[in-house]
Protein backbone atom coordinates (compact mmCIF):
# COMPACT_ATOMS: atom_id res chain seq x y z
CA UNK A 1 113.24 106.35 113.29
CA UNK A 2 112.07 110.04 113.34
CA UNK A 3 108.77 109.51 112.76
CA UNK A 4 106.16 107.99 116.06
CA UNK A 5 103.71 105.14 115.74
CA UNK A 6 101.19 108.34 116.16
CA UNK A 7 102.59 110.49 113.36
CA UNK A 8 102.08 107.56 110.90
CA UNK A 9 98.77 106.45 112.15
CA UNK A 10 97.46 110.40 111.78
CA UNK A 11 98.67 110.81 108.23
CA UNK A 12 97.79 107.24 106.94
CA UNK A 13 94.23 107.14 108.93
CA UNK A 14 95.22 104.44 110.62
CA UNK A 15 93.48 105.39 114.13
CA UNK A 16 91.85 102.01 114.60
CA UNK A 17 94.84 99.96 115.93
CA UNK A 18 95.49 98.63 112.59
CA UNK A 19 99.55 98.91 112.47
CA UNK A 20 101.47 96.57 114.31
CA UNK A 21 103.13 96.61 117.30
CA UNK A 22 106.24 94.78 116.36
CA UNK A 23 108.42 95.40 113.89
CA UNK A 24 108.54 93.26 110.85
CA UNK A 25 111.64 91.28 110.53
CA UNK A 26 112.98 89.70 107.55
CA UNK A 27 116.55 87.98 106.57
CA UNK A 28 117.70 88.62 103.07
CA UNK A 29 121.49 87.54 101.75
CA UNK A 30 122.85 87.14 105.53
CA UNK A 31 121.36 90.80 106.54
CA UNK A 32 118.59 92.00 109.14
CA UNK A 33 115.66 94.11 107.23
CA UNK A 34 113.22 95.61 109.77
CA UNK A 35 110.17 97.41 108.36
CA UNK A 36 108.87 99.13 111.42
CA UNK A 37 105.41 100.90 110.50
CA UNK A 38 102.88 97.62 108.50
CA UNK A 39 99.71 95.94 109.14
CA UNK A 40 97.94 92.59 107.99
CA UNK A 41 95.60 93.10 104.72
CA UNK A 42 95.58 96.24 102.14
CA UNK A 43 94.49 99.76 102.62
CA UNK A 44 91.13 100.43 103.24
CA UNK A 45 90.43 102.25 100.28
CA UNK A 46 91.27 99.97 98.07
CA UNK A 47 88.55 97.38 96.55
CA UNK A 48 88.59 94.06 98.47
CA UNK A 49 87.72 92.11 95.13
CA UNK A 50 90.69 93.75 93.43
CA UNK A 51 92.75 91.91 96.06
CA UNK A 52 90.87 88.97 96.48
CA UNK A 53 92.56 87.20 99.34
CA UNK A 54 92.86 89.65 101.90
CA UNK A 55 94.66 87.58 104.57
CA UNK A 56 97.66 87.01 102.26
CA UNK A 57 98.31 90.62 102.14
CA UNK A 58 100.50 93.16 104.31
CA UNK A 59 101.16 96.74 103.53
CA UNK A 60 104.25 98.04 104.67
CA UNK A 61 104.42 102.16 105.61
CA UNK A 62 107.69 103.40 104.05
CA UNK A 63 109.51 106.30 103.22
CA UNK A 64 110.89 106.07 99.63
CA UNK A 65 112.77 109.46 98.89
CA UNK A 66 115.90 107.99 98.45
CA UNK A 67 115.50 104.14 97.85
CA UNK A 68 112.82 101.83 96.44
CA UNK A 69 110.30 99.67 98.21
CA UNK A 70 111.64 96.54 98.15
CA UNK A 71 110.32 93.74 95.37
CA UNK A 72 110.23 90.96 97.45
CA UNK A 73 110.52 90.04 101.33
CA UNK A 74 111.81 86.75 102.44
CA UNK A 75 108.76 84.88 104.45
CA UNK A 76 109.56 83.01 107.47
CA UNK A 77 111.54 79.65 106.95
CA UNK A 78 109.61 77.21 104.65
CA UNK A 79 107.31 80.06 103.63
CA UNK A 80 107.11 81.73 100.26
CA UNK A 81 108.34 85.49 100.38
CA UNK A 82 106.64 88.38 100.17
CA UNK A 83 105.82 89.44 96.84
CA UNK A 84 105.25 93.47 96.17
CA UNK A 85 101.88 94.10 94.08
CA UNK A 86 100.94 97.71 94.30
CA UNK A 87 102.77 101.23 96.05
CA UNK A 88 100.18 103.87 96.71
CA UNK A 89 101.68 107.32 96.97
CA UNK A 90 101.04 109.88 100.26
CA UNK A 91 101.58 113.37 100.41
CA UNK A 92 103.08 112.76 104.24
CA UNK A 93 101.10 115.05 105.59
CA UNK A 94 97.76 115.33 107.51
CA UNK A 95 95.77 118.17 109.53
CA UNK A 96 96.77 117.36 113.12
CA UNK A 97 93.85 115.61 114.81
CA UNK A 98 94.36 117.90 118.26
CA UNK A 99 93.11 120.87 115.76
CA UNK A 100 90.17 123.00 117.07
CA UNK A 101 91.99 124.54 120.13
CA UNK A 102 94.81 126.13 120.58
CA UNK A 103 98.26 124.35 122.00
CA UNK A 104 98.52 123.83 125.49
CA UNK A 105 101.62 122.13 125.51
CA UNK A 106 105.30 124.56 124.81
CA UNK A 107 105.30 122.49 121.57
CA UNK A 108 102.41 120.03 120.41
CA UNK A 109 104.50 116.45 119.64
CA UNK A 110 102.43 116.02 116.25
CA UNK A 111 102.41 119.03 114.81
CA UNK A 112 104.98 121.11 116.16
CA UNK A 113 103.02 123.98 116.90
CA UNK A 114 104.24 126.38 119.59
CA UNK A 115 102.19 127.25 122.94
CA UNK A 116 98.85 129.49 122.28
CA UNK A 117 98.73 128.75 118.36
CA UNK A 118 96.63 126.62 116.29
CA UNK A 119 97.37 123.64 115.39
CA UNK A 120 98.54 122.75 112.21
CA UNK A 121 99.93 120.04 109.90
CA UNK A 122 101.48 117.03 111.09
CA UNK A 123 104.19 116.73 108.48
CA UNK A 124 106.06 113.25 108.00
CA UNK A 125 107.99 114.32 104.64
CA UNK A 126 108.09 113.55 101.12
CA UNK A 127 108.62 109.84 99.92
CA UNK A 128 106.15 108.20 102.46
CA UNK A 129 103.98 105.14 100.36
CA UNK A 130 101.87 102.65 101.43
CA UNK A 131 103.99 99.18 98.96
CA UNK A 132 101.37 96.30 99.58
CA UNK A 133 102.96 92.29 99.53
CA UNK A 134 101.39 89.41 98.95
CA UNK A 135 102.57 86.04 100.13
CA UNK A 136 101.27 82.97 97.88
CA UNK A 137 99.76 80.53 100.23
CA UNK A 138 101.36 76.95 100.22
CA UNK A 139 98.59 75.08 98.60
């Protein structure tokens, strides 16, 4: 994966811990999917009472240039899958957050500014979406 945990959380605004750590792995048709950038719930920015349930909810980070999010992920065994309800569109890019000074580093990791420059953009590419899922609950 080219892009870091960092890069995503920067562009997104996800700076409060709110992407996973592990990967999210499903089983569809005898193949592996792995979704590596998600977190529990919907983006912040969208109502809570437009998605009323906010525990049955994951949003998945993906990038979406050359494929489609997918419609539905396969829940665990015995669960329902995951059912896709809304994608939400990024421009896959965001100021870098070590802005203000100039690079210390040869090269900053985020932005890829060089040494004695300011920083700039932390650019992830085009494509990048925010696809929420919901899972209907059992009962």
């Amino acid at each position: 994966m080219p892009n870091t945990k960092e890069e995503i959380e920067q562009v997104f605004a996800l700076t409060g811990g709110e992407l996973e750590d592990e990967t999210w792995v499903y089983h569809q048709e005898g193949k592996e999917g792995r979704i590596a950038f998600w977190y529990e719930g919907q983006p912040s920015y969208v109502a809570q009472k437009y998605y009323a349930n906010y525990r049955n909810y994951r949003t998945a980070i993906l990038c979406c240039l050359f494929s489609a999010a997918p419609h539905q992920i396969p829940g665990k065994p015995g669960e329902k899958p995951w059912m896709l309800q809304e994608i939400f569109a990024s421009s896959g890019e965001a100021r870098c957050s070590r802005g203000g000074v100039p690079v210390q580093d040869p090269v900053c990791e985020l932005c890829g500014e060089k040494f004695g420059t300011s920083h700039g953009y932390i650019y992830l590419g085009d494509g990048w979406v925010e696809a929420v899922y919901k899972q209907e609950s059992e009962e």
